[in-house]
PDB file of N, CA and C in Angstrom:
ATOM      1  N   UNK A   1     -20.167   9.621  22.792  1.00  0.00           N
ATOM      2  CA  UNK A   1     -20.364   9.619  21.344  1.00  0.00           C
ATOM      3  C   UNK A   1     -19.137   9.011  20.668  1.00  0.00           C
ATOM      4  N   UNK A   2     -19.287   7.951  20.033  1.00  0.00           N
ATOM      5  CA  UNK A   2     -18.220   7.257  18.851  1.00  0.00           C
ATOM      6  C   UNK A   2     -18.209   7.942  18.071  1.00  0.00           C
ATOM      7  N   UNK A   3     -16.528   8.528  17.571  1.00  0.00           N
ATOM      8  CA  UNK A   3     -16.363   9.407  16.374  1.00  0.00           C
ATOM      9  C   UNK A   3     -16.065   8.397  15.099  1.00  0.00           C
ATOM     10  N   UNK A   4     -16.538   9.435  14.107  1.00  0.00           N
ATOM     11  CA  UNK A   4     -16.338   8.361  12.806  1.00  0.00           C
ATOM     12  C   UNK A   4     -14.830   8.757  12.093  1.00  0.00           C
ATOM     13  N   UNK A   5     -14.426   8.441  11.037  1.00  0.00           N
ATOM     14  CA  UNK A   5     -13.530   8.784  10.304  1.00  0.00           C
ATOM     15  C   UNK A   5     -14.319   9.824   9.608  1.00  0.00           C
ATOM     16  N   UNK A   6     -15.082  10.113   9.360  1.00  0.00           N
ATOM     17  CA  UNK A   6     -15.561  11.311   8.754  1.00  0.00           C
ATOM     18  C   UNK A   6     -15.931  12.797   9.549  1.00  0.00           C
ATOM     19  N   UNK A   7     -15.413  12.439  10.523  1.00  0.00           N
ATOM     20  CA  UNK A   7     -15.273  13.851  11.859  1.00  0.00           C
ATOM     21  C   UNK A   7     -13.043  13.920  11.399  1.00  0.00           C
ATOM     22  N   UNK A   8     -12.602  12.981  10.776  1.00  0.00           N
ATOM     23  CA  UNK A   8     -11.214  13.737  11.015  1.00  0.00           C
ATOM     24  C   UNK A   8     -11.484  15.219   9.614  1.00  0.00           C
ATOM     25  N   UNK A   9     -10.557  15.756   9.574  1.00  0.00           N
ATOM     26  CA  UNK A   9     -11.051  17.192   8.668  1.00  0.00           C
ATOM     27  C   UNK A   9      -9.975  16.692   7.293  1.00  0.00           C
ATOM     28  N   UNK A  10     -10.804  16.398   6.052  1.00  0.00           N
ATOM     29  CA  UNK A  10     -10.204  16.517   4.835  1.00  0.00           C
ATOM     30  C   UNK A  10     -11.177  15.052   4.273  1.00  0.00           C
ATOM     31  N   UNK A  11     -12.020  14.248   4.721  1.00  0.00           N
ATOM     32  CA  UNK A  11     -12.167  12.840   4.835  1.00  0.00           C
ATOM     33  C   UNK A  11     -13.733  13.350   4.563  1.00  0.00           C
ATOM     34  N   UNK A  12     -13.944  13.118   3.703  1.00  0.00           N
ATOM     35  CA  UNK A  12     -15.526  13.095   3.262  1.00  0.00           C
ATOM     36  C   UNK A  12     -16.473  11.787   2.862  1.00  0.00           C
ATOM     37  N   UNK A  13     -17.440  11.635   2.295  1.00  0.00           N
ATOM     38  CA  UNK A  13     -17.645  10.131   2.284  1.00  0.00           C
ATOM     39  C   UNK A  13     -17.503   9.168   1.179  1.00  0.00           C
ATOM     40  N   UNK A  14     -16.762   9.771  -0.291  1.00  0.00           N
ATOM     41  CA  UNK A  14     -16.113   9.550  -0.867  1.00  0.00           C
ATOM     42  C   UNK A  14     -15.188   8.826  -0.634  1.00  0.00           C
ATOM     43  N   UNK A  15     -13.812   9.645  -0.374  1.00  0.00           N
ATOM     44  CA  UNK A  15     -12.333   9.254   0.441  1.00  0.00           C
ATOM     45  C   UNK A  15     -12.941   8.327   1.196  1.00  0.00           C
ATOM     46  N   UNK A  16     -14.094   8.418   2.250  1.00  0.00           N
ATOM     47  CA  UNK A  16     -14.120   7.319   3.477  1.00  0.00           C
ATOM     48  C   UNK A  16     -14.278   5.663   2.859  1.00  0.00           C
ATOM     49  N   UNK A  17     -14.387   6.087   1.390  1.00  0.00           N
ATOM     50  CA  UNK A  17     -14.304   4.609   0.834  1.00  0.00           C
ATOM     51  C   UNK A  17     -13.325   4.051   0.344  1.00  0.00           C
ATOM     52  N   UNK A  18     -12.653   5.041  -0.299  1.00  0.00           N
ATOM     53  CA  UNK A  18     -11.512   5.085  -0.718  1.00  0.00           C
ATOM     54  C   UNK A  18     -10.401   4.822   0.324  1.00  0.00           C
ATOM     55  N   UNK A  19     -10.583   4.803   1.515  1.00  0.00           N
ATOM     56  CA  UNK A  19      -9.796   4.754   2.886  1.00  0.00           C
ATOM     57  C   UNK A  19     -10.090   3.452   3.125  1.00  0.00           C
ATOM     58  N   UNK A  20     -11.612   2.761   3.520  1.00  0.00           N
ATOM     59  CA  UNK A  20     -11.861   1.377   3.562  1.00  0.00           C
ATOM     60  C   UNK A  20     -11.350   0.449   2.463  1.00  0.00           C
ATOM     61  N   UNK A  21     -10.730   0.767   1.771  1.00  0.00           N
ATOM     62  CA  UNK A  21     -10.357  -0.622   0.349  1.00  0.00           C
ATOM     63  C   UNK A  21      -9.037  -0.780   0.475  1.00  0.00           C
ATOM     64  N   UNK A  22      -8.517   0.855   1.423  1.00  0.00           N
ATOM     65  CA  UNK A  22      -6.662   0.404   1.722  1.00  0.00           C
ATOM     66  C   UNK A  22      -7.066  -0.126   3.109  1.00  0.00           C
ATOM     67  N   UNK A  23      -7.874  -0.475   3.933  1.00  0.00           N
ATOM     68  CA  UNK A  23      -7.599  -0.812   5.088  1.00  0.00           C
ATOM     69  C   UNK A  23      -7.908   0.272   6.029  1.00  0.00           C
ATOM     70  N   UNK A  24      -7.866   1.200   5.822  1.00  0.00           N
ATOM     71  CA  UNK A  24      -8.458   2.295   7.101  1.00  0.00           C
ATOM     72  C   UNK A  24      -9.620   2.758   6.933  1.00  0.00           C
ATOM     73  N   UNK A  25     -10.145   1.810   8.438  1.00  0.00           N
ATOM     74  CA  UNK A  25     -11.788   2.090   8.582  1.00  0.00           C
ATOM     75  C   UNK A  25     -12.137   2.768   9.683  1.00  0.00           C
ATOM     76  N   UNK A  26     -11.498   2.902  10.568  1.00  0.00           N
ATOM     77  CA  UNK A  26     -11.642   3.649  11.720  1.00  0.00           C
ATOM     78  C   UNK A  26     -10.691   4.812  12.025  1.00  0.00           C
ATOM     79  N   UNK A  27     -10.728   6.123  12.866  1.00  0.00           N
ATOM     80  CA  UNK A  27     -10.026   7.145  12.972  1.00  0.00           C
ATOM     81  C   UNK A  27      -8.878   6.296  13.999  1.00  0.00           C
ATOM     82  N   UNK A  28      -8.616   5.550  14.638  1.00  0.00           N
ATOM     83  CA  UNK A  28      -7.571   4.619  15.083  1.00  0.00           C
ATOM     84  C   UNK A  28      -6.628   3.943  13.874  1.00  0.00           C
ATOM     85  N   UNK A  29      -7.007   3.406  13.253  1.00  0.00           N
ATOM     86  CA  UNK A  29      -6.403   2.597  11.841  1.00  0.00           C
ATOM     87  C   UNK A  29      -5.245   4.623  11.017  1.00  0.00           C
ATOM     88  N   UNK A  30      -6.125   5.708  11.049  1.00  0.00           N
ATOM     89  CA  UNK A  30      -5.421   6.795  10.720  1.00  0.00           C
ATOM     90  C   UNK A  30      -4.676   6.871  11.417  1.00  0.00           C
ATOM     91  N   UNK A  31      -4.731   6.905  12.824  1.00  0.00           N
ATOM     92  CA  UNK A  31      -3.901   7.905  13.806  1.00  0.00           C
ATOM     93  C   UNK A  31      -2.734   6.462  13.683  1.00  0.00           C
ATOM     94  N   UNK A  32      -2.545   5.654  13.586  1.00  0.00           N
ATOM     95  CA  UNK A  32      -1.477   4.497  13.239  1.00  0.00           C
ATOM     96  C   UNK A  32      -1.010   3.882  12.800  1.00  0.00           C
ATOM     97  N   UNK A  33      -0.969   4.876  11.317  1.00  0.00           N
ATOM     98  CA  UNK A  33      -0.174   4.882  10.157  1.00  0.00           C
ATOM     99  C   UNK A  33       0.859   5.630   9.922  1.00  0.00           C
ATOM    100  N   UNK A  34       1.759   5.117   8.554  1.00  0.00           N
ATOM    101  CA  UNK A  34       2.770   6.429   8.891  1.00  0.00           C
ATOM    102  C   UNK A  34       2.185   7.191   7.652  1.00  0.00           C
ATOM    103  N   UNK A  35       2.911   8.349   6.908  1.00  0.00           N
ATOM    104  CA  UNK A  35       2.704   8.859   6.004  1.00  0.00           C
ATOM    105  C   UNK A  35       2.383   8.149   4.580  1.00  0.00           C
ATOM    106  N   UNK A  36       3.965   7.665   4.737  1.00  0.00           N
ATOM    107  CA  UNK A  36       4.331   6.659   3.315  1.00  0.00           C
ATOM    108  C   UNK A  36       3.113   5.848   2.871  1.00  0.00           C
ATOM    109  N   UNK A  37       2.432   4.981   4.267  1.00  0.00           N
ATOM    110  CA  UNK A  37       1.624   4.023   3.972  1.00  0.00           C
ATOM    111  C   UNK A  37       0.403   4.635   3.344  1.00  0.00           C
ATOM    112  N   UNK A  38      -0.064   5.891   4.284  1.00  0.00           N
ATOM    113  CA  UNK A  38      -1.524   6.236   3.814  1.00  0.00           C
ATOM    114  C   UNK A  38      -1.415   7.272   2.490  1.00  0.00           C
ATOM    115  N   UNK A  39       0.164   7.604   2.093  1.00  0.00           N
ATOM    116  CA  UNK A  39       0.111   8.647   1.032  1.00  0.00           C
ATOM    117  C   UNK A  39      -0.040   7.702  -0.587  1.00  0.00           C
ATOM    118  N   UNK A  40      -0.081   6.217  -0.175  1.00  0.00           N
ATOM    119  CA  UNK A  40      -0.314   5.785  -1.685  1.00  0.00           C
ATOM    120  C   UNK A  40      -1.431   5.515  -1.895  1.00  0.00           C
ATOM    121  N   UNK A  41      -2.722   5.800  -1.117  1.00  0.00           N
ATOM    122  CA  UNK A  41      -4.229   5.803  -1.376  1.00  0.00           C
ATOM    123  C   UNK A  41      -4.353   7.154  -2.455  1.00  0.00           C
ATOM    124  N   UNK A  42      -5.498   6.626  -3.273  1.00  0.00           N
ATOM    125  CA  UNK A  42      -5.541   7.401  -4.117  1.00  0.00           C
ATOM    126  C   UNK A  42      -6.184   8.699  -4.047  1.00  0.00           C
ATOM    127  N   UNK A  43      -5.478   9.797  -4.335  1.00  0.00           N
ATOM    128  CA  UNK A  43      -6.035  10.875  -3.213  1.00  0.00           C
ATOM    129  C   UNK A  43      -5.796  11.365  -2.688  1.00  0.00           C
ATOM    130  N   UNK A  44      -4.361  11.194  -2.069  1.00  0.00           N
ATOM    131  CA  UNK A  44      -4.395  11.551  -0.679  1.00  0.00           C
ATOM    132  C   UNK A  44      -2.171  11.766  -1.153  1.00  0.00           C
ATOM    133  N   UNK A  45      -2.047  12.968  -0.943  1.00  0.00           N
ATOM    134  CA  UNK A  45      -0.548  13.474  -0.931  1.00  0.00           C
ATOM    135  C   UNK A  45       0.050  12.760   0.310  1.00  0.00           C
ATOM    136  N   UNK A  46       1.396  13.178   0.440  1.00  0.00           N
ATOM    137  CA  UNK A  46       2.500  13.159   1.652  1.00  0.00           C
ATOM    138  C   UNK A  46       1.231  14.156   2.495  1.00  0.00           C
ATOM    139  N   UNK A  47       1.464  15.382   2.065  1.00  0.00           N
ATOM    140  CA  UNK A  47       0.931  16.468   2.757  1.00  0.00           C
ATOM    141  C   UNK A  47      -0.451  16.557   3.043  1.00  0.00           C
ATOM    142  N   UNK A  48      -1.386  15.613   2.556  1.00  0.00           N
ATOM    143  CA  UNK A  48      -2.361  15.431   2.958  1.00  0.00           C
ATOM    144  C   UNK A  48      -2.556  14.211   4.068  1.00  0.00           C
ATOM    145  N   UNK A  49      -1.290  13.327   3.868  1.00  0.00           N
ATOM    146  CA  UNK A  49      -1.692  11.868   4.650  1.00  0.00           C
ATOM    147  C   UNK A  49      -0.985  12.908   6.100  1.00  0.00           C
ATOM    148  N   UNK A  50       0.143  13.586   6.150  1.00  0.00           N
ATOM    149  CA  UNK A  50       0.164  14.474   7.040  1.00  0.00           C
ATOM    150  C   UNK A  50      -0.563  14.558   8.561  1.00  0.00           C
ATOM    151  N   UNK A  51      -1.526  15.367   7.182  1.00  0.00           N
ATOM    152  CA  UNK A  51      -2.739  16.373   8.083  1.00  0.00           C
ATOM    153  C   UNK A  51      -3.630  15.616   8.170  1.00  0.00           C
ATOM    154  N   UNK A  52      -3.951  14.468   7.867  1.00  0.00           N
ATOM    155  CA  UNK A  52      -5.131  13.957   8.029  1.00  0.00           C
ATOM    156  C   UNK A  52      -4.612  12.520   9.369  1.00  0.00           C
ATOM    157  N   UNK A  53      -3.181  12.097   9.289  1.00  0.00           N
ATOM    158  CA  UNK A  53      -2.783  11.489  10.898  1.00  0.00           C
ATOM    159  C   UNK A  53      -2.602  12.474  11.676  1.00  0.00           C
ATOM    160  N   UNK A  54      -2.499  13.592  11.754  1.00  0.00           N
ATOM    161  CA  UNK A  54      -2.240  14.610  13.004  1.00  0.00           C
ATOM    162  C   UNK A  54      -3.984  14.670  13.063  1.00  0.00           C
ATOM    163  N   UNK A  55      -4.789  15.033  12.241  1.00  0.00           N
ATOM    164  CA  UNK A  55      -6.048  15.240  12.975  1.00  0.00           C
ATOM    165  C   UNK A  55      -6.647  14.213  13.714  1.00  0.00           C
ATOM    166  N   UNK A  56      -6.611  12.726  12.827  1.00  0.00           N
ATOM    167  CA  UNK A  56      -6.662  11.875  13.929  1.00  0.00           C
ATOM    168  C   UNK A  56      -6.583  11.307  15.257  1.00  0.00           C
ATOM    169  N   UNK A  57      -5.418  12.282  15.155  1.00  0.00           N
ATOM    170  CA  UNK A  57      -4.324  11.654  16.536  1.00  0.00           C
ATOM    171  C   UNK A  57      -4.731  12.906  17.588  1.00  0.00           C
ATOM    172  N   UNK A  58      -5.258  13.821  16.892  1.00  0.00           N
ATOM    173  CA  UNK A  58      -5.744  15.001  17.546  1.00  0.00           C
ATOM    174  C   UNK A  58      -7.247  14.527  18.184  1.00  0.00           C
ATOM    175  N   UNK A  59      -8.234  13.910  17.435  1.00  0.00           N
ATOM    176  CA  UNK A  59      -9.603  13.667  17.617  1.00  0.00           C
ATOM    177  C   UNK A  59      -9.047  12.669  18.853  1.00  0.00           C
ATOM    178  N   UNK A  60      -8.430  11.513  18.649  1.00  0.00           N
ATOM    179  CA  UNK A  60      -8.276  10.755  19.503  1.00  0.00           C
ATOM    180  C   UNK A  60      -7.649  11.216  20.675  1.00  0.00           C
ATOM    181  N   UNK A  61      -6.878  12.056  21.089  1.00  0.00           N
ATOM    182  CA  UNK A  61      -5.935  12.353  21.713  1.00  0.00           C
ATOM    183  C   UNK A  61      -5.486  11.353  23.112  1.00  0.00           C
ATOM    184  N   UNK A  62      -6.095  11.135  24.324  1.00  0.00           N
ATOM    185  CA  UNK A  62      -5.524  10.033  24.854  1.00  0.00           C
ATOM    186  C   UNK A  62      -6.629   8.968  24.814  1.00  0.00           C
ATOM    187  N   UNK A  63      -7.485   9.355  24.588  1.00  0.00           N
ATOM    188  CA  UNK A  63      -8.772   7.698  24.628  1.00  0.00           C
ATOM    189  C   UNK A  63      -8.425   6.128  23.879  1.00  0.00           C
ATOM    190  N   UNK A  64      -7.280   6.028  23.241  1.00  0.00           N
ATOM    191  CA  UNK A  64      -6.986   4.814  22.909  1.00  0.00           C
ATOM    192  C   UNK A  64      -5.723   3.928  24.364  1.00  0.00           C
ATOM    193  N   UNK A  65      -6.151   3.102  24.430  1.00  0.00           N
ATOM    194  CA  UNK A  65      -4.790   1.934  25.061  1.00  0.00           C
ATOM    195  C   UNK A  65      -4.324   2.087  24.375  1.00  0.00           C
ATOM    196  N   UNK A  66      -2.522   1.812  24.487  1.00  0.00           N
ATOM    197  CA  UNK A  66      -1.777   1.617  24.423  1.00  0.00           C
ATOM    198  C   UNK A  66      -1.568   0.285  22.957  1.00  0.00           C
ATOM    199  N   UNK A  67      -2.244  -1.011  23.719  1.00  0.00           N
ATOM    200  CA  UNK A  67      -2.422  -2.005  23.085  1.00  0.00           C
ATOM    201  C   UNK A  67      -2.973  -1.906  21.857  1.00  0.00           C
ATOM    202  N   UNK A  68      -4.125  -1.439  21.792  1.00  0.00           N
ATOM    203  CA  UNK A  68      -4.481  -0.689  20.463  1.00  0.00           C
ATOM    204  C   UNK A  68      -4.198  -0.202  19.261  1.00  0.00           C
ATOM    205  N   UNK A  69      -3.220   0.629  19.678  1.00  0.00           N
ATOM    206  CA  UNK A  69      -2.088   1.693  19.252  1.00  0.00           C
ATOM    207  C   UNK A  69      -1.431   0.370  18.307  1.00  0.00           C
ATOM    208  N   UNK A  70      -0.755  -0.215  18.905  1.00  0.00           N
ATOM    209  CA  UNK A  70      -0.090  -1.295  18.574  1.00  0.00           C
ATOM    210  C   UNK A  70      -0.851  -2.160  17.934  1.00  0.00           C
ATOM    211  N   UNK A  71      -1.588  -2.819  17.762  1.00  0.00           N
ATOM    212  CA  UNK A  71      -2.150  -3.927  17.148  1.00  0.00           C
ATOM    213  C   UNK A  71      -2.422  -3.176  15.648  1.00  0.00           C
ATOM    214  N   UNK A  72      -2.971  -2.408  15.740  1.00  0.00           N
ATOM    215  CA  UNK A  72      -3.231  -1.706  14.218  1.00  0.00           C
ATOM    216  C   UNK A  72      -2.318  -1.170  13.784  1.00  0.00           C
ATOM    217  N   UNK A  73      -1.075  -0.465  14.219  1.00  0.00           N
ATOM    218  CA  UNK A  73       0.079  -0.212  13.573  1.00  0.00           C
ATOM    219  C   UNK A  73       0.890  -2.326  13.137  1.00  0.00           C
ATOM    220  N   UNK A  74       0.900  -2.985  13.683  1.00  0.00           N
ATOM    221  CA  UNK A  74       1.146  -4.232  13.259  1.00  0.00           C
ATOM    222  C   UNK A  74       0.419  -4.780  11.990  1.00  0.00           C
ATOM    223  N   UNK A  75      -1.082  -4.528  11.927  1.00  0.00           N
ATOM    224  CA  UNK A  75      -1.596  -5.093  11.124  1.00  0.00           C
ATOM    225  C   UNK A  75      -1.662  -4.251   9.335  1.00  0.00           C
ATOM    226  N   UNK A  76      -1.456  -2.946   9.860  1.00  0.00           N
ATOM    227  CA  UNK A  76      -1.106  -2.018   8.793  1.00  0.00           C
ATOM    228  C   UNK A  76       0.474  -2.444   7.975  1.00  0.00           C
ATOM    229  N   UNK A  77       1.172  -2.756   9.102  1.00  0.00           N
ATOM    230  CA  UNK A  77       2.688  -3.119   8.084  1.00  0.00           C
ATOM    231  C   UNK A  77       2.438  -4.450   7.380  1.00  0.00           C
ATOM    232  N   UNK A  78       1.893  -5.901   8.170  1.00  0.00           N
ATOM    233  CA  UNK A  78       1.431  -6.762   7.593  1.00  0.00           C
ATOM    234  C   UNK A  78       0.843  -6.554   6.148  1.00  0.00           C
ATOM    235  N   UNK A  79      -0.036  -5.937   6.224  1.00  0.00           N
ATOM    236  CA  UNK A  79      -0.945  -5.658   4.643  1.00  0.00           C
ATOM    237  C   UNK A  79       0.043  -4.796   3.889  1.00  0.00           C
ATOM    238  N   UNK A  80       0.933  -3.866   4.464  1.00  0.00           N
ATOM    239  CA  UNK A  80       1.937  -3.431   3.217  1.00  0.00           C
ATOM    240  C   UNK A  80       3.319  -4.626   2.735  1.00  0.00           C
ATOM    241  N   UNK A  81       3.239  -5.420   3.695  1.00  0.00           N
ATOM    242  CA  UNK A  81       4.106  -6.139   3.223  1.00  0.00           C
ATOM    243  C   UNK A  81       3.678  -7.083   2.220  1.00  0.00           C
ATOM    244  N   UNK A  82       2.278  -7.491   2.532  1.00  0.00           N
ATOM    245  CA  UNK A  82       1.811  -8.889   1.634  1.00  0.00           C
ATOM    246  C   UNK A  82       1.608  -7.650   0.145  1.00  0.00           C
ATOM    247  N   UNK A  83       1.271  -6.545  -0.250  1.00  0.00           N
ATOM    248  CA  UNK A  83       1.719  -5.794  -1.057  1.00  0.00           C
ATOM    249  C   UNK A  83       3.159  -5.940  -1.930  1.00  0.00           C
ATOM    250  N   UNK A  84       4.099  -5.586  -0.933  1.00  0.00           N
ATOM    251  CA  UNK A  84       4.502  -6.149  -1.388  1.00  0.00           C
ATOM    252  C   UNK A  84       6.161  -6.796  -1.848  1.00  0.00           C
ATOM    253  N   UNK A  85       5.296  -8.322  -1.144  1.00  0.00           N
ATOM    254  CA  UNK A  85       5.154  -9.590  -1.946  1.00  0.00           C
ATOM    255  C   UNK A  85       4.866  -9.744  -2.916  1.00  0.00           C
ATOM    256  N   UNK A  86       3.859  -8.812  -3.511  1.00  0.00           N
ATOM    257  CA  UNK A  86       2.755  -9.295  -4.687  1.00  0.00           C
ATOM    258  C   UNK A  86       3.466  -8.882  -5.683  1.00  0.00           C
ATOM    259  N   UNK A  87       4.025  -7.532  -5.358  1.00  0.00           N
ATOM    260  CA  UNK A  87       4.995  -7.298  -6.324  1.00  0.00           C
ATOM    261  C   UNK A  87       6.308  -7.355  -6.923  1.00  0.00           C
ATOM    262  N   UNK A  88       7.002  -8.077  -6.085  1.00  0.00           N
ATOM    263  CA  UNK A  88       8.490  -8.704  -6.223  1.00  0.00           C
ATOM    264  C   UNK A  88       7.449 -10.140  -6.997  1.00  0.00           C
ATOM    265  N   UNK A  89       6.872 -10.668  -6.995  1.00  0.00           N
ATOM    266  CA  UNK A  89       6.439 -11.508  -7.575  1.00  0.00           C
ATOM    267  C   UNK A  89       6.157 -11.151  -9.229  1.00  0.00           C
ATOM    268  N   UNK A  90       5.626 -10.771  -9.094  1.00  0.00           N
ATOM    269  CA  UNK A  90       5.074  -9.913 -10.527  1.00  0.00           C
ATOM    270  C   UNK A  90       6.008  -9.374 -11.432  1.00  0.00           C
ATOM    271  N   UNK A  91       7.402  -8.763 -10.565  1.00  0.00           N
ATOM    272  CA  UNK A  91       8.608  -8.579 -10.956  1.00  0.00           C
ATOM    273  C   UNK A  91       9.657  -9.721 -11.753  1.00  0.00           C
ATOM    274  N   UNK A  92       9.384 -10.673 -11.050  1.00  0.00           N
ATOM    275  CA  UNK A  92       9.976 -11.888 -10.971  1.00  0.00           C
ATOM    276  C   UNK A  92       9.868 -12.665 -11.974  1.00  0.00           C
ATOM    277  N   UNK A  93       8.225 -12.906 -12.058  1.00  0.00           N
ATOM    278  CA  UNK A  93       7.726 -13.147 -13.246  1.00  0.00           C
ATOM    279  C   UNK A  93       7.747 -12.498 -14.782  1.00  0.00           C
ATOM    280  N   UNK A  94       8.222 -10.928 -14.765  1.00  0.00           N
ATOM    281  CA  UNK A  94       8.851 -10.283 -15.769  1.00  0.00           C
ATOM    282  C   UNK A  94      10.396 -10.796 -16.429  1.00  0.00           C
ATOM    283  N   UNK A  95      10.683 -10.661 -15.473  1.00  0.00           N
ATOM    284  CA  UNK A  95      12.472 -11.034 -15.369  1.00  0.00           C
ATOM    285  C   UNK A  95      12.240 -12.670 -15.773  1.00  0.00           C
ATOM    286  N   UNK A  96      11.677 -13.449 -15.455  1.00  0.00           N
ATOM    287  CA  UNK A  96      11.445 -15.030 -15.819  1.00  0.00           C
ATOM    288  C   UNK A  96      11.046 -14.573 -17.537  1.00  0.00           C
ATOM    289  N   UNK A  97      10.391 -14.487 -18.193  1.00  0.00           N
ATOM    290  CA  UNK A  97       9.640 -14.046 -19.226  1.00  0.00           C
ATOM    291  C   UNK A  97      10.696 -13.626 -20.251  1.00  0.00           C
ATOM    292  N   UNK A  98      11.073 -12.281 -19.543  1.00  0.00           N
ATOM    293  CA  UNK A  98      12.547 -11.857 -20.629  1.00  0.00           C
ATOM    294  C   UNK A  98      13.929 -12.674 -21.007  1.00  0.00           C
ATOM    295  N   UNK A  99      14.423 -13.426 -19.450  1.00  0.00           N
ATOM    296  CA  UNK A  99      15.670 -14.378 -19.859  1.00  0.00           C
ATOM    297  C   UNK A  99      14.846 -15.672 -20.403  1.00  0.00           C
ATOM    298  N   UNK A 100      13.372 -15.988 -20.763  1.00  0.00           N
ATOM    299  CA  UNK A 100      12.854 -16.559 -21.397  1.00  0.00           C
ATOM    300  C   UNK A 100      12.987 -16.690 -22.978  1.00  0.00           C
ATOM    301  N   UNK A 101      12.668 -15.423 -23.548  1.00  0.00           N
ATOM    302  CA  UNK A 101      12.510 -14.724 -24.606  1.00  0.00           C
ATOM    303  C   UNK A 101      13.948 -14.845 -24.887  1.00  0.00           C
ATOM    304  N   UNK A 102      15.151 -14.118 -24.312  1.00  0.00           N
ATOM    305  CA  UNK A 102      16.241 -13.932 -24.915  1.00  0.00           C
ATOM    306  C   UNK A 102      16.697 -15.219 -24.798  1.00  0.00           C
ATOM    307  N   UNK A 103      16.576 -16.424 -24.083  1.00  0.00           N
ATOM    308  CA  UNK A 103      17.109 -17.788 -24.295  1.00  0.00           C
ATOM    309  C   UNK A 103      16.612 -18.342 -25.820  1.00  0.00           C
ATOM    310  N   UNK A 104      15.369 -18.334 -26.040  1.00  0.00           N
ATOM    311  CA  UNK A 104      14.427 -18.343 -27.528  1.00  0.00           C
ATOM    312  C   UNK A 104      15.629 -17.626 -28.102  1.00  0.00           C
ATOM    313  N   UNK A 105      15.656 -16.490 -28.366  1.00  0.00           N
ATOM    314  CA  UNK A 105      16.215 -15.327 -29.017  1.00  0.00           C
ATOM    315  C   UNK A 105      17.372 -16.174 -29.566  1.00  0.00           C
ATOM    316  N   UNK A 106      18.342 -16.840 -28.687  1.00  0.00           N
ATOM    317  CA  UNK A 106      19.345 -17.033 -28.704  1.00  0.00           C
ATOM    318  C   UNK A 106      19.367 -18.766 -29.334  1.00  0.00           C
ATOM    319  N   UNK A 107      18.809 -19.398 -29.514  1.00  0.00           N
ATOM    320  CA  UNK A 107      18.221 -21.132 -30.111  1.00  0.00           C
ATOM    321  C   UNK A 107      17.875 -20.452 -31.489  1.00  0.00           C
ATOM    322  N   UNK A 108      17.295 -19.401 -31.605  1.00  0.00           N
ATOM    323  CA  UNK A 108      16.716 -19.453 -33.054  1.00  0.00           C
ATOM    324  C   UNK A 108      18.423 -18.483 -33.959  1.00  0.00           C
ATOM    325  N   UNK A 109      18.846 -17.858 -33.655  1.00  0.00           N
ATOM    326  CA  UNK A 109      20.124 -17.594 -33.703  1.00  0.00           C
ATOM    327  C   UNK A 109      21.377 -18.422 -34.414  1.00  0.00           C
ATOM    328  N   UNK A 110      21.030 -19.531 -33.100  1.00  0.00           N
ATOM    329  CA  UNK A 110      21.694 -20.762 -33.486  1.00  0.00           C
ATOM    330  C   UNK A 110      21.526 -21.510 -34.697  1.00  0.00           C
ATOM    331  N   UNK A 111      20.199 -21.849 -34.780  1.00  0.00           N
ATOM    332  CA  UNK A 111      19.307 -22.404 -35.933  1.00  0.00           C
ATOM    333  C   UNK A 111      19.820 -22.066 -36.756  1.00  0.00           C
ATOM    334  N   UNK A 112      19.581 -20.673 -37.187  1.00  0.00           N
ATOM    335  CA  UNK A 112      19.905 -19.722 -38.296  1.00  0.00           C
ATOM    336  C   UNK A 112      21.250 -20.181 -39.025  1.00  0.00           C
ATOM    337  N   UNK A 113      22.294 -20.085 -38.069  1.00  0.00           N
ATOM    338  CA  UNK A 113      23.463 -20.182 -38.094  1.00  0.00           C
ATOM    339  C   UNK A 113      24.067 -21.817 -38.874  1.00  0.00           C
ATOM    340  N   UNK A 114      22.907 -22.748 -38.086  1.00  0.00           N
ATOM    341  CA  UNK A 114      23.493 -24.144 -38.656  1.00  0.00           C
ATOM    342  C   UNK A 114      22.932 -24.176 -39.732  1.00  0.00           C
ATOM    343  N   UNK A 115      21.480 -23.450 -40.581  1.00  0.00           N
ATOM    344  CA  UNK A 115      21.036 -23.768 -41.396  1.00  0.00           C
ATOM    345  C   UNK A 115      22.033 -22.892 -42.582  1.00  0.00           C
ATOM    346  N   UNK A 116      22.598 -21.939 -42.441  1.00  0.00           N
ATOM    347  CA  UNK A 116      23.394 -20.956 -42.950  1.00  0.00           C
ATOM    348  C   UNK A 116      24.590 -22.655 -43.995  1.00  0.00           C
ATOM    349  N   UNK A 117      24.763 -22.797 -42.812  1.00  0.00           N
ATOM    350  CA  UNK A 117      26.606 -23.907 -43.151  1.00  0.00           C
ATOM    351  C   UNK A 117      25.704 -24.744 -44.069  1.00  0.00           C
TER     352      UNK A 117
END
């Protein structure tokens, strides 16, 4: 019998969607995460992402390779990294915007100043 993510205990079929849109679709994808990653799904505490990789890792207990293990812990950091990316970008683009504004800020200033004399 193939277990689902909805045999780990706290994971109903709600969350199980809410789990598929961060990337964890299978009780493997849980059991090879860390906390941090699965505690920013919405929903889901430190103390819940917890208990819900120990049950995983419990359901699974040795039936995964090795290789396995690994490939989905790889592909899980991948997707937090292109994350973020997205957001040092977005950052970036703030910070571009403001020494934007205060360069403006600082021309009309000027203006002011020559139209003053």
């Amino acid at each position: 019998m193939t277990q689902s993510i909805l045999d780990v205990r706290g994971i109903g079929p709600a969350m199980q969607i809410v789990l598929a849109k961060q990337g964890f679709k299978t009780i493997v994808d849980l059991a090879n995460t860390t906390v941090e990653l699965l505690a920013v799904t919405p929903g889901i505490s430190e103390t819940k992402a917890a208990q819900v990789i120990a049950d995983a890792r419990n359901l699974l207990a040795t039936d995964i390779p090795d290789e396995n293990l690994t490939s989905t812990k790889t592909k899980n950091k991948d997707k937090d990294k292109d994350k973020k990316s997205t957001k040092k970008s977005k950052k970036d683009k703030k910070k571009e915007k403001k020494r934007k504004k205060e360069k403006d800020n600082k021309k009309d200033k000027q203006k002011s100043k020559k139209s003053k004399k």
